[in-house]
Every structure is written in C-alpha cells, then in structure tokens.
Protein backbone atom coordinates (compact mmCIF):
# COMPACT_ATOMS: atom_id res chain seq x y z
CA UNK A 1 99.34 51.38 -16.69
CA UNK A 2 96.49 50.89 -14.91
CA UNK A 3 94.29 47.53 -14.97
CA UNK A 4 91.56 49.34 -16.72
CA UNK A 5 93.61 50.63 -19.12
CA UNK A 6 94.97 47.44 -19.99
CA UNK A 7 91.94 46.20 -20.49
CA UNK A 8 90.70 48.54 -22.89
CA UNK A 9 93.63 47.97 -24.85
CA UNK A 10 92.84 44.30 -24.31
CA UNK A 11 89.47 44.74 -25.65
CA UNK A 12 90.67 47.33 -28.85
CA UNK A 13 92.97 44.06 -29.98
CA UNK A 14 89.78 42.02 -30.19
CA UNK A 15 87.70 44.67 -32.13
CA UNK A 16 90.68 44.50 -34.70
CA UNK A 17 91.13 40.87 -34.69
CA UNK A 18 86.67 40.44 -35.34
CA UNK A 19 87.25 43.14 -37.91
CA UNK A 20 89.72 41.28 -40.01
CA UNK A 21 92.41 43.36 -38.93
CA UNK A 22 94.48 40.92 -37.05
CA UNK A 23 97.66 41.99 -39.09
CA UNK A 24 98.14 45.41 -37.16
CA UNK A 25 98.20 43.89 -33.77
CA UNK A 26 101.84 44.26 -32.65
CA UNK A 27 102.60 40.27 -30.78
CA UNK A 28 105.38 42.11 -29.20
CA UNK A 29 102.44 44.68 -27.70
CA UNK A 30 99.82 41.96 -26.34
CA UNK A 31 103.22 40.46 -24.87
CA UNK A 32 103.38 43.69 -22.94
CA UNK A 33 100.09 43.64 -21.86
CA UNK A 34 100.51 40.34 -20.31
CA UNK A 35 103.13 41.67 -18.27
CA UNK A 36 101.44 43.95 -16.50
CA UNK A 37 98.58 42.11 -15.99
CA UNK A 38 100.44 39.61 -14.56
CA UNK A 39 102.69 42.08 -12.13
CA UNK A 40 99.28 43.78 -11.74
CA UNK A 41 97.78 40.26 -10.08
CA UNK A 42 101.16 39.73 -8.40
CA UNK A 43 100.67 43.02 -6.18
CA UNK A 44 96.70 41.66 -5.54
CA UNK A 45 97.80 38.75 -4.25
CA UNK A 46 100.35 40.52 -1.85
CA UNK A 47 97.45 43.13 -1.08
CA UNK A 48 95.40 39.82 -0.36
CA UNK A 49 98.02 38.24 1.80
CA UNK A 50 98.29 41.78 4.06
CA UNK A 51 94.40 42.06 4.09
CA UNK A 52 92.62 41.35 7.31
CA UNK A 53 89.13 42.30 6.93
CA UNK A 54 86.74 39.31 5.05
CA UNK A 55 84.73 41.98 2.45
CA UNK A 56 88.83 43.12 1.26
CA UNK A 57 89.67 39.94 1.22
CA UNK A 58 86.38 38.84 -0.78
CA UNK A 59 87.35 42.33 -2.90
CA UNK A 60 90.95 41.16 -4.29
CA UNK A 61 89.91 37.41 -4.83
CA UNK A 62 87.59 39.48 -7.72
CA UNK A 63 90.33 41.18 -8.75
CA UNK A 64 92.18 38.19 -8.94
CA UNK A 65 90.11 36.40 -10.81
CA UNK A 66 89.15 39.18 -13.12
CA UNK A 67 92.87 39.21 -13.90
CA UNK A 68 92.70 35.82 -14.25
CA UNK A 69 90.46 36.01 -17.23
CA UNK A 70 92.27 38.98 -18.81
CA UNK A 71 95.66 37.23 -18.59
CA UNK A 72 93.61 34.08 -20.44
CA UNK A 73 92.13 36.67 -23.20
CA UNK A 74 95.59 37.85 -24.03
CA UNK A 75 97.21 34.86 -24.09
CA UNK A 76 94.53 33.31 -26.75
CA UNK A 77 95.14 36.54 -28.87
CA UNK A 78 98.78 36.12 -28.94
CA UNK A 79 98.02 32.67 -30.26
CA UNK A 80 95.49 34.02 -32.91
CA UNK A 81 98.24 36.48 -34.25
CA UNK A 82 101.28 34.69 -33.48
C-alpha cells in the first residue's frame, strides 16, 4: 500500500469517527495501517541513511516526519475505538 493510500484510509476512519460512526471502524484494520506506516518510515530512514545529496536528505526528514504524524493519528484512533 502506498503512503498515500494509507493515508486516505487514515483520514476515511476520522470522517466516520466525527460522524458518529466510530462502531464500523475495524481496531484490527487501523492496527494494519500502523504497520505499514511504520515499515513505510523504516525504509525512509534507510533511504535517508544511503542519501548523499542535502535537498534528499532534507526530502526524507519530511517524509519522516509526515509519517511521524500519521503513525500519531492512528494510534489516537485506535484509542478512541478500542
């Protein structure tokens, strides 16, 4: 799955939970999410490690942190519907 992806799907658990519909998020899905997220930020920091030139380097330190926040957001939604 692609980070983008994931983050839509991220972002279609939080329209549910706003819209009172908290009960059809699947813990066992966001749990999944997290996953990938997570080996998603594992192969940016290898990519950052290997990366020479500053403006890549600059590049995955977003991603990074862009994960970062992600990884947070699903981790507070498992909490809300766990």
């Amino acid at each position: 799955m692609k980070l983008k992806n994931s983050i839509e799907k991220l972002d279609a658990y939080f329209e549910r939970l706003e819209s009172g519909k908290a009960q059809k998020i699947d813990p066992d899905h966001v749990t999944r999410v997290i996953q990938k997220l997570t080996k998603k930020r594992e192969e940016v920091m290898a990519d950052l490690a290997e990366a020479s030139k500053p403006s890549k380097k600059e590049r995955f330190v977003q991603k990074c942190a862009t994960l970062d926040a992600q990884i947070e957001r699903a981790r507070w939604l498992l909490d809300q519907i766990g």
